[in-house]
C-alpha atoms as a PDB file:
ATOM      1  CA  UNK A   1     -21.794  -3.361   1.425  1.00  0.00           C
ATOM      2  CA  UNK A   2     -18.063  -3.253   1.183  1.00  0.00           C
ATOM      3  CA  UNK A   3     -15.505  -5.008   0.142  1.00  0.00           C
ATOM      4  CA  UNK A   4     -12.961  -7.142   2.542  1.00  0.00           C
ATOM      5  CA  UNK A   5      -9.315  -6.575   2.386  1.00  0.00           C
ATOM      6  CA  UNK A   6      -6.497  -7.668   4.719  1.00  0.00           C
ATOM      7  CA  UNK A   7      -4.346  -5.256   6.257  1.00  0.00           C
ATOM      8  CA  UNK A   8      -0.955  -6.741   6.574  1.00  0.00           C
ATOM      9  CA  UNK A   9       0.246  -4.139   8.789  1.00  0.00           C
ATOM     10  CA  UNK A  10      -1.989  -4.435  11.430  1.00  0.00           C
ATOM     11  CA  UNK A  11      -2.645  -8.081  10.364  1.00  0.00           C
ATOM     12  CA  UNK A  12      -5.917  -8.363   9.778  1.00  0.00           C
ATOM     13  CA  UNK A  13      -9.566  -7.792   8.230  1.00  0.00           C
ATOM     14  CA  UNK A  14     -11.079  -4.683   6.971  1.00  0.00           C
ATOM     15  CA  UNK A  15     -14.026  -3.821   5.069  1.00  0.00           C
ATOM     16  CA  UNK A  16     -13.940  -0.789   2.633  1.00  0.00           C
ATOM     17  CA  UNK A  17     -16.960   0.912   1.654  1.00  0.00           C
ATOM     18  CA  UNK A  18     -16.811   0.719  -2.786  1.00  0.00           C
ATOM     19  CA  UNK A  19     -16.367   4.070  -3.152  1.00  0.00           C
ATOM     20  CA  UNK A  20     -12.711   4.271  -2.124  1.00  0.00           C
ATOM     21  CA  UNK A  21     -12.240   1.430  -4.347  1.00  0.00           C
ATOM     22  CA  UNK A  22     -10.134   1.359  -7.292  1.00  0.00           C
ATOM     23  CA  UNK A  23      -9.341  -1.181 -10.281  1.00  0.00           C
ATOM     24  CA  UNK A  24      -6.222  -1.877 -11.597  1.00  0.00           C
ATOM     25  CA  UNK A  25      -5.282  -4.344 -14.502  1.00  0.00           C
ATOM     26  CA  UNK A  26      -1.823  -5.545 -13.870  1.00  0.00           C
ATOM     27  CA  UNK A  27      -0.155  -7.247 -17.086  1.00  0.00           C
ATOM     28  CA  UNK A  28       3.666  -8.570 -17.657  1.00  0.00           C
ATOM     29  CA  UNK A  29       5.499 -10.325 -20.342  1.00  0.00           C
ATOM     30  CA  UNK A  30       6.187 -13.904 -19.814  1.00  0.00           C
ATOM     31  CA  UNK A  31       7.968 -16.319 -22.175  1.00  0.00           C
ATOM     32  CA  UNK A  32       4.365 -17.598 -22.960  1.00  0.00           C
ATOM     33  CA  UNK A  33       2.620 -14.345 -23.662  1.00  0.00           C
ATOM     34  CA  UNK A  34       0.976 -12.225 -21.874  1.00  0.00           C
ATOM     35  CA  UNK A  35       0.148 -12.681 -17.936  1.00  0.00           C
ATOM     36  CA  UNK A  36      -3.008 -10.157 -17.224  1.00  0.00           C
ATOM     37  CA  UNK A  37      -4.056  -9.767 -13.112  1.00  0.00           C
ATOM     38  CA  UNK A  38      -6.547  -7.907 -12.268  1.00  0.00           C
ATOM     39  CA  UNK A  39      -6.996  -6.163  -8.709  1.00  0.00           C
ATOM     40  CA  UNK A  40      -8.404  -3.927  -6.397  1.00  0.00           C
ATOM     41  CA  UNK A  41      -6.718  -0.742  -4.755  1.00  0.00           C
ATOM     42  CA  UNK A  42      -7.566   1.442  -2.105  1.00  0.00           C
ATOM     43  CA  UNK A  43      -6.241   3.308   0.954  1.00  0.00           C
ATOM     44  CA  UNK A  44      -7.361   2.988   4.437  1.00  0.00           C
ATOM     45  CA  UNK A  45      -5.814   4.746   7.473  1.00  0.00           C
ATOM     46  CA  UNK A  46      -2.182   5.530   5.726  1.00  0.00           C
ATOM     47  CA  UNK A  47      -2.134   1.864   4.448  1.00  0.00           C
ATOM     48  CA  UNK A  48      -2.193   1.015   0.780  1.00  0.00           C
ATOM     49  CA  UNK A  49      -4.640  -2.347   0.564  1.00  0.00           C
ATOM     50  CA  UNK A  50      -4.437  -4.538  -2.641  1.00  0.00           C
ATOM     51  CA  UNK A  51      -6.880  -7.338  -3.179  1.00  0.00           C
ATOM     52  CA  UNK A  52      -6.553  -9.539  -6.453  1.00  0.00           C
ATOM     53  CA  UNK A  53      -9.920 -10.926  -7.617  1.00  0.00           C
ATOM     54  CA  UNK A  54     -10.796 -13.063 -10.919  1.00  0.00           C
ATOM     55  CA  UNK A  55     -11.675 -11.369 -13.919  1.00  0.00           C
ATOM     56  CA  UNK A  56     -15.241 -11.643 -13.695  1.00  0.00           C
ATOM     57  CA  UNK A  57     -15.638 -10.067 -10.045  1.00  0.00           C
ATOM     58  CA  UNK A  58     -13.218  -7.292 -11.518  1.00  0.00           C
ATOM     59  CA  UNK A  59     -15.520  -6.700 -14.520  1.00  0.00           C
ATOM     60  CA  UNK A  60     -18.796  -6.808 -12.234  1.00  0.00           C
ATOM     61  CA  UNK A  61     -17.819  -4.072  -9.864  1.00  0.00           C
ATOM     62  CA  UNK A  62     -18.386  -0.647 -11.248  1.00  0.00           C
ATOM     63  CA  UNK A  63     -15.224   1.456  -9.792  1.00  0.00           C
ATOM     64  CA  UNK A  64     -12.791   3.538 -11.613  1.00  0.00           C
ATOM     65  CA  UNK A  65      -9.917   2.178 -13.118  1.00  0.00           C
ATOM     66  CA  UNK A  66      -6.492   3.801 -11.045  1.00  0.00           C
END
């Protein structure tokens, strides 16, 4: 099964297989603490594909971390 992404240069929807899938945990200072998003990378076809997921999804999917 893979996982759906949207391709915004060719505008529209593509499924990657989970083994060119990557995590990434995206975090940033805000004048309230900490702001933590977490993500999923890969590349398709020259195109770089993000896809930002909740925590939980990000935590069930076993991927490496980019």
């Amino acid at each position: 099964m893979g996982i759906q992404f949207y391709d915004v240069k060719n505008r529209k929807k593509v499924d990657v297989s989970e083994g060119l899938v990557k995590k990434v945990k995206y975090e940033r200072k805000t004048s309230k603490g900490v702001q933590v998003r977490y993500a999923l990378r890969a590349h398709l076809n020259g195109v770089n594909l993000t896809k930002f997921v909740s925590e939980a999804d990000w935590k069930k999917l076993n991927a490496p971390m980019e």
